[in-house]
PDB file of N, CA and C in Angstrom:
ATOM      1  N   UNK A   1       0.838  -1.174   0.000  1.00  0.00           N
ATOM      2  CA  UNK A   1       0.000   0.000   0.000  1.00  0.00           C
ATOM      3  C   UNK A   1       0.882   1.235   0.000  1.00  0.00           C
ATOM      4  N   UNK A   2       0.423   2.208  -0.857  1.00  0.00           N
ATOM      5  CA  UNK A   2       1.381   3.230  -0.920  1.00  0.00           C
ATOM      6  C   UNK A   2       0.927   4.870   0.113  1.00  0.00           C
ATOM      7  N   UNK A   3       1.226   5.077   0.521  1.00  0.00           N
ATOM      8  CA  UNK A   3       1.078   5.680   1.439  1.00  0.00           C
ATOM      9  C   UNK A   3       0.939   6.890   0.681  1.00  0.00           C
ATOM     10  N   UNK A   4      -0.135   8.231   1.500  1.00  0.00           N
ATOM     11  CA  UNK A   4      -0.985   8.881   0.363  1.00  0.00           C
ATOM     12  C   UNK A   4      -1.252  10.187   1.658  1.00  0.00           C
ATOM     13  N   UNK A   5      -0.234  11.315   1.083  1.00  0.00           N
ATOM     14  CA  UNK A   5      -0.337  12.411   2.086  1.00  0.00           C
ATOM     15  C   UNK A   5      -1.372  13.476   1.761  1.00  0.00           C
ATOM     16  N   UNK A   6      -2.169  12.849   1.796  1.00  0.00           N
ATOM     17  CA  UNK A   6      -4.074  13.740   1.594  1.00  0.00           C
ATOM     18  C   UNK A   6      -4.628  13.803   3.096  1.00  0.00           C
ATOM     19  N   UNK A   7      -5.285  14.605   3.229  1.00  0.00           N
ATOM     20  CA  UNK A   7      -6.519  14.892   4.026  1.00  0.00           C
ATOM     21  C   UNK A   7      -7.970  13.858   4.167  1.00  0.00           C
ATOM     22  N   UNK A   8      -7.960  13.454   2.593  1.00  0.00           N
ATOM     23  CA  UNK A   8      -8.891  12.383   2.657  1.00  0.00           C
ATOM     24  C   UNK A   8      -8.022  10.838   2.969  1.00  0.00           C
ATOM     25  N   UNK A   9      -6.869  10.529   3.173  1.00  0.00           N
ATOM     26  CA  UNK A   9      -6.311   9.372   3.127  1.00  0.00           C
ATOM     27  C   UNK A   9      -6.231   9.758   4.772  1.00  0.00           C
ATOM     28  N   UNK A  10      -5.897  10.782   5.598  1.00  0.00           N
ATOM     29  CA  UNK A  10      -5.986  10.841   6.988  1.00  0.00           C
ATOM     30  C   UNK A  10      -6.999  11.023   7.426  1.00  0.00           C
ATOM     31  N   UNK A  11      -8.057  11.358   6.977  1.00  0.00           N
ATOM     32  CA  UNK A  11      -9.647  11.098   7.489  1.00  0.00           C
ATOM     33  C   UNK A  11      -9.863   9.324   7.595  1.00  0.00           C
ATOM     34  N   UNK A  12      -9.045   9.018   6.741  1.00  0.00           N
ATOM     35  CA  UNK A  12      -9.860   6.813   6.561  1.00  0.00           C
ATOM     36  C   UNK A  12      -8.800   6.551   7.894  1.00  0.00           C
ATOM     37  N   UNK A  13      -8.012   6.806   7.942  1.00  0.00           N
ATOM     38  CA  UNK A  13      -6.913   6.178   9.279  1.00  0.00           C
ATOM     39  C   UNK A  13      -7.786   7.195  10.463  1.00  0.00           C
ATOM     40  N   UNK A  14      -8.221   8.086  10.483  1.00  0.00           N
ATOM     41  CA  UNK A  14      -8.476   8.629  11.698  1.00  0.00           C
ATOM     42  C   UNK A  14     -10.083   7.959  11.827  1.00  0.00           C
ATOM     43  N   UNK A  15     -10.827   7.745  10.913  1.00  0.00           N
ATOM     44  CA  UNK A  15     -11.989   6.469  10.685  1.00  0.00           C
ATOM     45  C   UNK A  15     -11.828   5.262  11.343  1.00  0.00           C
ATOM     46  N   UNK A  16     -10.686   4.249  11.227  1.00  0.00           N
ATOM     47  CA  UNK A  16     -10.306   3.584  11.311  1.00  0.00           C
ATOM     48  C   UNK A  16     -10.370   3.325  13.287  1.00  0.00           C
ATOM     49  N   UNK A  17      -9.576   4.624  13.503  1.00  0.00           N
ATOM     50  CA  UNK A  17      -9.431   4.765  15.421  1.00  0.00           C
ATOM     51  C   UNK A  17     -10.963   5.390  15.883  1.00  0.00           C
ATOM     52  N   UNK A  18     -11.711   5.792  15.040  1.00  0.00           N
ATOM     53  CA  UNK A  18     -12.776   5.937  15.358  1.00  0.00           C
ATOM     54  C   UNK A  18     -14.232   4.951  16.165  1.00  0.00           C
ATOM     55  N   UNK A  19     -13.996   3.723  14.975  1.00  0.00           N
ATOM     56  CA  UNK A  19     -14.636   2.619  15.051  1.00  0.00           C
ATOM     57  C   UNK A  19     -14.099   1.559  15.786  1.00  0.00           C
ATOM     58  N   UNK A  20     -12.831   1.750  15.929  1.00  0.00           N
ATOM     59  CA  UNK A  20     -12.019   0.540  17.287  1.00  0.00           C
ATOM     60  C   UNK A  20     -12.381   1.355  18.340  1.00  0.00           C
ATOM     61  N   UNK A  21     -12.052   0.191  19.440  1.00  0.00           N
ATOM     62  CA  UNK A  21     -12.121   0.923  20.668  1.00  0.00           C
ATOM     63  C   UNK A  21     -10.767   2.131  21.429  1.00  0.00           C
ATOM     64  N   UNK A  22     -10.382   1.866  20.585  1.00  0.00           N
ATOM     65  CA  UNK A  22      -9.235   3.148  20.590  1.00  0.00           C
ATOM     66  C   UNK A  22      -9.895   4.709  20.498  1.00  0.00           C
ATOM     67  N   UNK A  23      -9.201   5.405  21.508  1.00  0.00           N
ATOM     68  CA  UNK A  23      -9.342   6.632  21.578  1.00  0.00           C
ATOM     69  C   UNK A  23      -7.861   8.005  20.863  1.00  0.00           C
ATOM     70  N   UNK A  24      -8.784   8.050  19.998  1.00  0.00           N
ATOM     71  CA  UNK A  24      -7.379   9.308  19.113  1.00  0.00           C
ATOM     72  C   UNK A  24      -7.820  10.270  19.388  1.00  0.00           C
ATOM     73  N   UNK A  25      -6.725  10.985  20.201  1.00  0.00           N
ATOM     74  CA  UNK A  25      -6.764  12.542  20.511  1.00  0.00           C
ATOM     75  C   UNK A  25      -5.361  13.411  20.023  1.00  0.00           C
ATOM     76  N   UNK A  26      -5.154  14.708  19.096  1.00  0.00           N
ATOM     77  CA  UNK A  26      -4.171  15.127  19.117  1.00  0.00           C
ATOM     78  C   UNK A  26      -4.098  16.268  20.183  1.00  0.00           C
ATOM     79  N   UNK A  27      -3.243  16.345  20.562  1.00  0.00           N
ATOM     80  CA  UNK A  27      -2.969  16.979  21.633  1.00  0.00           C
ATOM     81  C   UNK A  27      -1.323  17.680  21.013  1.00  0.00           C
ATOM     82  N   UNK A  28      -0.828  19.114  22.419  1.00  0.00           N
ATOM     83  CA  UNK A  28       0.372  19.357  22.429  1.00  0.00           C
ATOM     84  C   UNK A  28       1.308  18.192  23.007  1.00  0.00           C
ATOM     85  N   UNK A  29       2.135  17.755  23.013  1.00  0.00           N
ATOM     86  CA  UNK A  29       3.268  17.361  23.935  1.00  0.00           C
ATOM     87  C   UNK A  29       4.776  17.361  23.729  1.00  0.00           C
ATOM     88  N   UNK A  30       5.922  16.704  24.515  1.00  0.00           N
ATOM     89  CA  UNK A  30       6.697  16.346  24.199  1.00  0.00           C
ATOM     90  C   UNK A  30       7.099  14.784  24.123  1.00  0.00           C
ATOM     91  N   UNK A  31       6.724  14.248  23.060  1.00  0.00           N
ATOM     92  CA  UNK A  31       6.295  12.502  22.185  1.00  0.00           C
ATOM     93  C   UNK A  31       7.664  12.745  21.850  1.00  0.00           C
ATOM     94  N   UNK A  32       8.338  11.730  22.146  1.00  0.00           N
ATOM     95  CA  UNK A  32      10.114  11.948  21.220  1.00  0.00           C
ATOM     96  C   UNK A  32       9.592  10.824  20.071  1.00  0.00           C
ATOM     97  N   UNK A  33       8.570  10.232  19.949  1.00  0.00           N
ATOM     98  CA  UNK A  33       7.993   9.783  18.041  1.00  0.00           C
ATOM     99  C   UNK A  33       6.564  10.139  17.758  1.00  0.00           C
ATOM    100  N   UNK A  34       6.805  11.177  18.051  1.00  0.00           N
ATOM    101  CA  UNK A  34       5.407  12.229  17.638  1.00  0.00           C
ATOM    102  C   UNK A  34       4.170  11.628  18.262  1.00  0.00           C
ATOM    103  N   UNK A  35       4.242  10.836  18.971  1.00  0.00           N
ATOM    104  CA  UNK A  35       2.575  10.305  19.451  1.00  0.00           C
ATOM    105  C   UNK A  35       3.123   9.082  20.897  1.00  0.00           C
ATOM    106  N   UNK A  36       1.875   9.085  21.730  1.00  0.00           N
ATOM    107  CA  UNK A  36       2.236   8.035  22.630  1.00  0.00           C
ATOM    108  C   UNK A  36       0.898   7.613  22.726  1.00  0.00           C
ATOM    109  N   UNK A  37       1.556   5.848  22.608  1.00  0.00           N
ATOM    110  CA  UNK A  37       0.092   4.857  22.619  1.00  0.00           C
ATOM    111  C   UNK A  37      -0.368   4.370  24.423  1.00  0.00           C
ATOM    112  N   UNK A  38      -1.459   4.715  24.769  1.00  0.00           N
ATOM    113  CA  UNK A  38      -1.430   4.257  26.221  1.00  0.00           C
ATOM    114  C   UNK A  38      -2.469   3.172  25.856  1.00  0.00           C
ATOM    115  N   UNK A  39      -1.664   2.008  26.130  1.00  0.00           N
ATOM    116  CA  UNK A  39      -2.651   0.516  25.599  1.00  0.00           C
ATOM    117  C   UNK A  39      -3.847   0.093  26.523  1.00  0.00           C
ATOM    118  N   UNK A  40      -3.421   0.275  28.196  1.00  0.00           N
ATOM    119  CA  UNK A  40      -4.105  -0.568  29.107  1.00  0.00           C
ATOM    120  C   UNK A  40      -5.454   0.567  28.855  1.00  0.00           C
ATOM    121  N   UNK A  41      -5.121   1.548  28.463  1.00  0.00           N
ATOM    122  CA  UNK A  41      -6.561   2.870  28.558  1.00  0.00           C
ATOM    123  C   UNK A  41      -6.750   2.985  27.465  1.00  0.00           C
ATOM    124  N   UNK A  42      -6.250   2.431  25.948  1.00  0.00           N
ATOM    125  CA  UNK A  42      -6.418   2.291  25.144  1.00  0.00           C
ATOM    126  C   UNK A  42      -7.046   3.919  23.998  1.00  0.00           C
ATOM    127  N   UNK A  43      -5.576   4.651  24.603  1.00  0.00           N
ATOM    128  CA  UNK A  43      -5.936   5.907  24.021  1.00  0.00           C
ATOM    129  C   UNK A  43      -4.481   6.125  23.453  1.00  0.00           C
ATOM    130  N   UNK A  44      -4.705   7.201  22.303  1.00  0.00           N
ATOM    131  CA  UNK A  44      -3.411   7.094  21.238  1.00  0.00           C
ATOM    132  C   UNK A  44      -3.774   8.738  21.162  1.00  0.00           C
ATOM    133  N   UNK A  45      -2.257   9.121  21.395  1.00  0.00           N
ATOM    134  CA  UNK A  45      -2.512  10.936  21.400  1.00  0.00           C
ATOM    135  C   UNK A  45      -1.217  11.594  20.509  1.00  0.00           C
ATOM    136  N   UNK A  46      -1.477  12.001  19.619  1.00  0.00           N
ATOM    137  CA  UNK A  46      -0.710  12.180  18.538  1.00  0.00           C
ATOM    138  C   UNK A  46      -0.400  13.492  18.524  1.00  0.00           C
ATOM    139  N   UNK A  47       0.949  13.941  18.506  1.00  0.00           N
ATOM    140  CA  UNK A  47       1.088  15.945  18.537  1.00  0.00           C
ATOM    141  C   UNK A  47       0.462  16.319  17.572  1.00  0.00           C
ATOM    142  N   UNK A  48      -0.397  17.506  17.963  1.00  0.00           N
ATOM    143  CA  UNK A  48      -1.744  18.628  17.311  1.00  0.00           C
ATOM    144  C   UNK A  48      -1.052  19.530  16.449  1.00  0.00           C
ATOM    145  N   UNK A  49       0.518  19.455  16.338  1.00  0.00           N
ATOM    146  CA  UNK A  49       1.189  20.600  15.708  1.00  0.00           C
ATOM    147  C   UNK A  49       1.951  19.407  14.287  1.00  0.00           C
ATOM    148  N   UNK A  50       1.859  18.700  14.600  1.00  0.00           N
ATOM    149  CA  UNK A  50       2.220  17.445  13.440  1.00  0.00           C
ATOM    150  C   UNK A  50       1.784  18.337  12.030  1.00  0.00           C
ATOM    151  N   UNK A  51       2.553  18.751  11.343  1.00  0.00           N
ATOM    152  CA  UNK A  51       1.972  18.559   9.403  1.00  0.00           C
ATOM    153  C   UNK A  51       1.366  17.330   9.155  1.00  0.00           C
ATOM    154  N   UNK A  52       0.941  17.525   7.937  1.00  0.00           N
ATOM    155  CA  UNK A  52      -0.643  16.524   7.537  1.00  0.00           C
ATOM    156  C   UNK A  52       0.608  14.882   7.102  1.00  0.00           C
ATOM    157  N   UNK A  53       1.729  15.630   6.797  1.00  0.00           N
ATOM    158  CA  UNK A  53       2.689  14.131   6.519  1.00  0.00           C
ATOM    159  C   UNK A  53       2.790  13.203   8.105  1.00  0.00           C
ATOM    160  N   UNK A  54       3.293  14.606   8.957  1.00  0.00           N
ATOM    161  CA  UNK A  54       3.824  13.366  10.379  1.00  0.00           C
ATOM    162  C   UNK A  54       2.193  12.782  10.730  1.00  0.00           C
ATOM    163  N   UNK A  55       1.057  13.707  10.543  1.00  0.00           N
ATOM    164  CA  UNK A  55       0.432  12.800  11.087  1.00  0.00           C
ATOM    165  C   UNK A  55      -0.233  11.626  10.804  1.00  0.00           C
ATOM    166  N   UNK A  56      -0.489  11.088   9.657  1.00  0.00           N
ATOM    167  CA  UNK A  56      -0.084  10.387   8.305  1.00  0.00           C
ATOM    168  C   UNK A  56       0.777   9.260   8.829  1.00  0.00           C
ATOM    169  N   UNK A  57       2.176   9.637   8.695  1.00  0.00           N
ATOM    170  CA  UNK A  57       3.062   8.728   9.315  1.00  0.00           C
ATOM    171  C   UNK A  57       2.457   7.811  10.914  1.00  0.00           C
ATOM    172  N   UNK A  58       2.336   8.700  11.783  1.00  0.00           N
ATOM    173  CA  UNK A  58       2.249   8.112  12.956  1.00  0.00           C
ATOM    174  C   UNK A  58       1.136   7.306  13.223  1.00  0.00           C
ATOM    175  N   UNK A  59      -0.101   7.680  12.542  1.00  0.00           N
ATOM    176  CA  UNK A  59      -1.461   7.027  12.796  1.00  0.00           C
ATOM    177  C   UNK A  59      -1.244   5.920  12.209  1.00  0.00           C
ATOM    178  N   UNK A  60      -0.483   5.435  10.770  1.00  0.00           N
ATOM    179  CA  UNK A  60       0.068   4.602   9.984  1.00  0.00           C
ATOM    180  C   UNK A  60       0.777   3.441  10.696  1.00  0.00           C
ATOM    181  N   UNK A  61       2.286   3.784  11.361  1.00  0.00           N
ATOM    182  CA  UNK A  61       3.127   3.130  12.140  1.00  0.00           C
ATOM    183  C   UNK A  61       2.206   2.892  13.644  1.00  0.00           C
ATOM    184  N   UNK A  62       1.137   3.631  14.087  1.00  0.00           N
ATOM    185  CA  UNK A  62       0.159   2.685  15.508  1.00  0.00           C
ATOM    186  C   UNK A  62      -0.488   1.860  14.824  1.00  0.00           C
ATOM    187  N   UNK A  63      -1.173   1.953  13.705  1.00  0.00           N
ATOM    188  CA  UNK A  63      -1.875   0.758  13.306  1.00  0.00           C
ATOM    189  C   UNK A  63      -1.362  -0.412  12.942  1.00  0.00           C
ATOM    190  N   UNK A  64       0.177  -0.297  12.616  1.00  0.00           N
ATOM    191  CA  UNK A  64       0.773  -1.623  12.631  1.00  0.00           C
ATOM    192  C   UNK A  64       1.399  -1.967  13.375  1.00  0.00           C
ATOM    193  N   UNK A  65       0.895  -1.609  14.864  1.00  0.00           N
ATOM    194  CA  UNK A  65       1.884  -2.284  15.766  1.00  0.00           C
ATOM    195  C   UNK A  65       0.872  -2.356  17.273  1.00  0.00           C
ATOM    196  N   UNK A  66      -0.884  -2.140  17.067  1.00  0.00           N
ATOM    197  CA  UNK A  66      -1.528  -2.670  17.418  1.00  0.00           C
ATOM    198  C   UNK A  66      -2.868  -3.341  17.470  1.00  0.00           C
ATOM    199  N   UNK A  67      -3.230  -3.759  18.517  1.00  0.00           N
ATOM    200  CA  UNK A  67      -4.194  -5.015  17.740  1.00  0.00           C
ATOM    201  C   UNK A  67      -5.863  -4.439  17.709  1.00  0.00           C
ATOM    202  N   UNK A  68      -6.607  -4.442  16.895  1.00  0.00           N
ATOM    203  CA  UNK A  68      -7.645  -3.886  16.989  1.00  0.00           C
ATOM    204  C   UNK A  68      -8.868  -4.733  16.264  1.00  0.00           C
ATOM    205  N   UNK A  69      -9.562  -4.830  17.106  1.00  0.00           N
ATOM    206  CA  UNK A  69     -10.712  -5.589  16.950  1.00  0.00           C
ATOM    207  C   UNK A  69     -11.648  -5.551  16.043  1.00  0.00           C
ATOM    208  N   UNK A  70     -11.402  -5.902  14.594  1.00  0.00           N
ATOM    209  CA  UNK A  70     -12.432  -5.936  13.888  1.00  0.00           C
ATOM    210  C   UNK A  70     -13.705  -6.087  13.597  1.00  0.00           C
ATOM    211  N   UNK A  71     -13.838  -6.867  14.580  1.00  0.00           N
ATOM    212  CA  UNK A  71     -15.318  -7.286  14.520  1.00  0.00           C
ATOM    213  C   UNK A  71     -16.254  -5.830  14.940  1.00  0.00           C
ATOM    214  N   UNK A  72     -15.684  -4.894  15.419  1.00  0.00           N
ATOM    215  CA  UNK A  72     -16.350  -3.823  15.373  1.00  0.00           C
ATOM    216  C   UNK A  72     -15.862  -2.616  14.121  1.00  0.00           C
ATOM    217  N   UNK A  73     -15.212  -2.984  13.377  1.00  0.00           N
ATOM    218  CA  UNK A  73     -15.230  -2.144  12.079  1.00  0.00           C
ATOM    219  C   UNK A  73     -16.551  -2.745  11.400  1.00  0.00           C
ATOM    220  N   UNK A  74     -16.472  -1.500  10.251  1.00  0.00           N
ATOM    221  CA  UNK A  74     -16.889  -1.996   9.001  1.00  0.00           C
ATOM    222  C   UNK A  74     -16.367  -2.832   7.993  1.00  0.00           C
ATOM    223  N   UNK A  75     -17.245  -3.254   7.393  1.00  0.00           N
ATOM    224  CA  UNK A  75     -16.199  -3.988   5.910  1.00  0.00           C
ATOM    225  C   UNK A  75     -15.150  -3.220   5.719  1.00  0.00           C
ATOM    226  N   UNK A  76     -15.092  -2.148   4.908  1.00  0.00           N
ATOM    227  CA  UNK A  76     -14.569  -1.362   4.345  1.00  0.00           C
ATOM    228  C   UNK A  76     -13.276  -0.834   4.846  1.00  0.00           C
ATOM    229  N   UNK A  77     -13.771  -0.878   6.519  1.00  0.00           N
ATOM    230  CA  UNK A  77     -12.482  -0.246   6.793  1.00  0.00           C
ATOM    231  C   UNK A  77     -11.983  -1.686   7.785  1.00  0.00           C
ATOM    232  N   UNK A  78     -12.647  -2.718   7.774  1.00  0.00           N
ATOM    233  CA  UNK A  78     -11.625  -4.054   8.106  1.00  0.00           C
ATOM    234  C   UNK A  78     -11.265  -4.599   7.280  1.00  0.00           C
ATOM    235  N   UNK A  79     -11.277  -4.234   5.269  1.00  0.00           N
ATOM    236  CA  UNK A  79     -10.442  -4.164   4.208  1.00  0.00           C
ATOM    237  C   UNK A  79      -9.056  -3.354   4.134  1.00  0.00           C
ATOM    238  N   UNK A  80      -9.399  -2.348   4.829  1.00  0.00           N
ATOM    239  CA  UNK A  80      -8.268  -1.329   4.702  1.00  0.00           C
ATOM    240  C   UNK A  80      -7.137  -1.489   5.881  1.00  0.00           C
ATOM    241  N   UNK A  81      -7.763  -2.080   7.313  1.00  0.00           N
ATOM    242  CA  UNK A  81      -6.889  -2.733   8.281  1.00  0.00           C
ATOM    243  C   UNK A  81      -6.285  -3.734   7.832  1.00  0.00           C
ATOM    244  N   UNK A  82      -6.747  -4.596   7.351  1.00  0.00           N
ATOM    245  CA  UNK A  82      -5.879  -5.408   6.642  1.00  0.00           C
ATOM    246  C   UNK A  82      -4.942  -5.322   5.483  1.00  0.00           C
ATOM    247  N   UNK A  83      -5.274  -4.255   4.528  1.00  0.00           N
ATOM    248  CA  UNK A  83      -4.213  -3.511   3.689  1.00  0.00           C
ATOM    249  C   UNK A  83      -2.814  -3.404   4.312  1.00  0.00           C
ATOM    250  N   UNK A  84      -3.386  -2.300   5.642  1.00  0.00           N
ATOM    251  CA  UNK A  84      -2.089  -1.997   6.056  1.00  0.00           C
ATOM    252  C   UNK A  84      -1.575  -2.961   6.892  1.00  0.00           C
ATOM    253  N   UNK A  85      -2.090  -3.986   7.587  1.00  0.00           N
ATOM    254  CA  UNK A  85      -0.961  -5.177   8.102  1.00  0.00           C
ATOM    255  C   UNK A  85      -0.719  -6.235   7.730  1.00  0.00           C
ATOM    256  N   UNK A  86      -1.126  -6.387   6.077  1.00  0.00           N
ATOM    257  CA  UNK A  86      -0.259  -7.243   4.953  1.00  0.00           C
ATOM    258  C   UNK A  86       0.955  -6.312   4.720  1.00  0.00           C
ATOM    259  N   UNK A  87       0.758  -4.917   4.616  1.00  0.00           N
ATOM    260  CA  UNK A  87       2.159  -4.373   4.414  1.00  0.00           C
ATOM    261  C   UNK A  87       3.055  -4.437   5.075  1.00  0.00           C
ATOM    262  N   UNK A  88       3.030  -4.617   6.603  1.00  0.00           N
ATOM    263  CA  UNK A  88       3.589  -4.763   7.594  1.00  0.00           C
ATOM    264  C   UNK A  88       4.069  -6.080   7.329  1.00  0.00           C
ATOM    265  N   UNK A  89       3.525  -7.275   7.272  1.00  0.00           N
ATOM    266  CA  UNK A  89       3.986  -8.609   6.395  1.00  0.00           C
ATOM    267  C   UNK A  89       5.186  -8.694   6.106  1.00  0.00           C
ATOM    268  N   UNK A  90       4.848  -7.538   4.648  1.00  0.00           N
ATOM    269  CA  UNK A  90       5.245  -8.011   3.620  1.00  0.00           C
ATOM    270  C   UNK A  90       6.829  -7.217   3.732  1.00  0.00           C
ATOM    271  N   UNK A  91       7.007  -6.107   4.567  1.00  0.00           N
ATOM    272  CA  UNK A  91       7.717  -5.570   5.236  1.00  0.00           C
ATOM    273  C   UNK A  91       8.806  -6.418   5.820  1.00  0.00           C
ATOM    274  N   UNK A  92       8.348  -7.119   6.760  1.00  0.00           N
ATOM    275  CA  UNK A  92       9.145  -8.074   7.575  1.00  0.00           C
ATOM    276  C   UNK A  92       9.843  -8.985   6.749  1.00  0.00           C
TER     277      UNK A  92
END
């Protein structure tokens, strides 16, 4: 999957944390990798000052590195979760 620095390609990843039980908030901080995942509270807070690339990047790199319950997506976007962690795969 090629990675796609639009507004509408960060609306489907911010979709994505919408419909899991994950909570995405951008916020200020100091993140030394632009975002910190708090798993047991299951909230992901990404710096609010990020350009549309870092934030892109980071919502990208949390989704492949945690686990999220499909059965509460949609088709559509438990097509597109799986996009991105065949890439992760295919990566490895």
């Amino acid at each position: 999957m090629e990675l796609k620095y639009t507004r509408h390609f960060l609306n489907k990843l911010e979709d994505l944390f919408a419909e899991s039980d994950y909570m995405l908030r951008y916020e200020k901080g100091n993140f030394k990798a632009g975002y910190c995942v708090l798993k047991d509270m299951k909230v992901v807070v990404v710096n609010k000052y990020y350009a549309l690339e870092g934030k892109v990047n980071c919502l990208y790199e949390i989704l492949r590195n945690i686990t999220i319950d499909t059965s509460r997506l949609s088709e559509k976007n438990q097509e597109f979760l799986a996009e991105i962690q065949s890439q992760e795969d295919a990566a490895s």
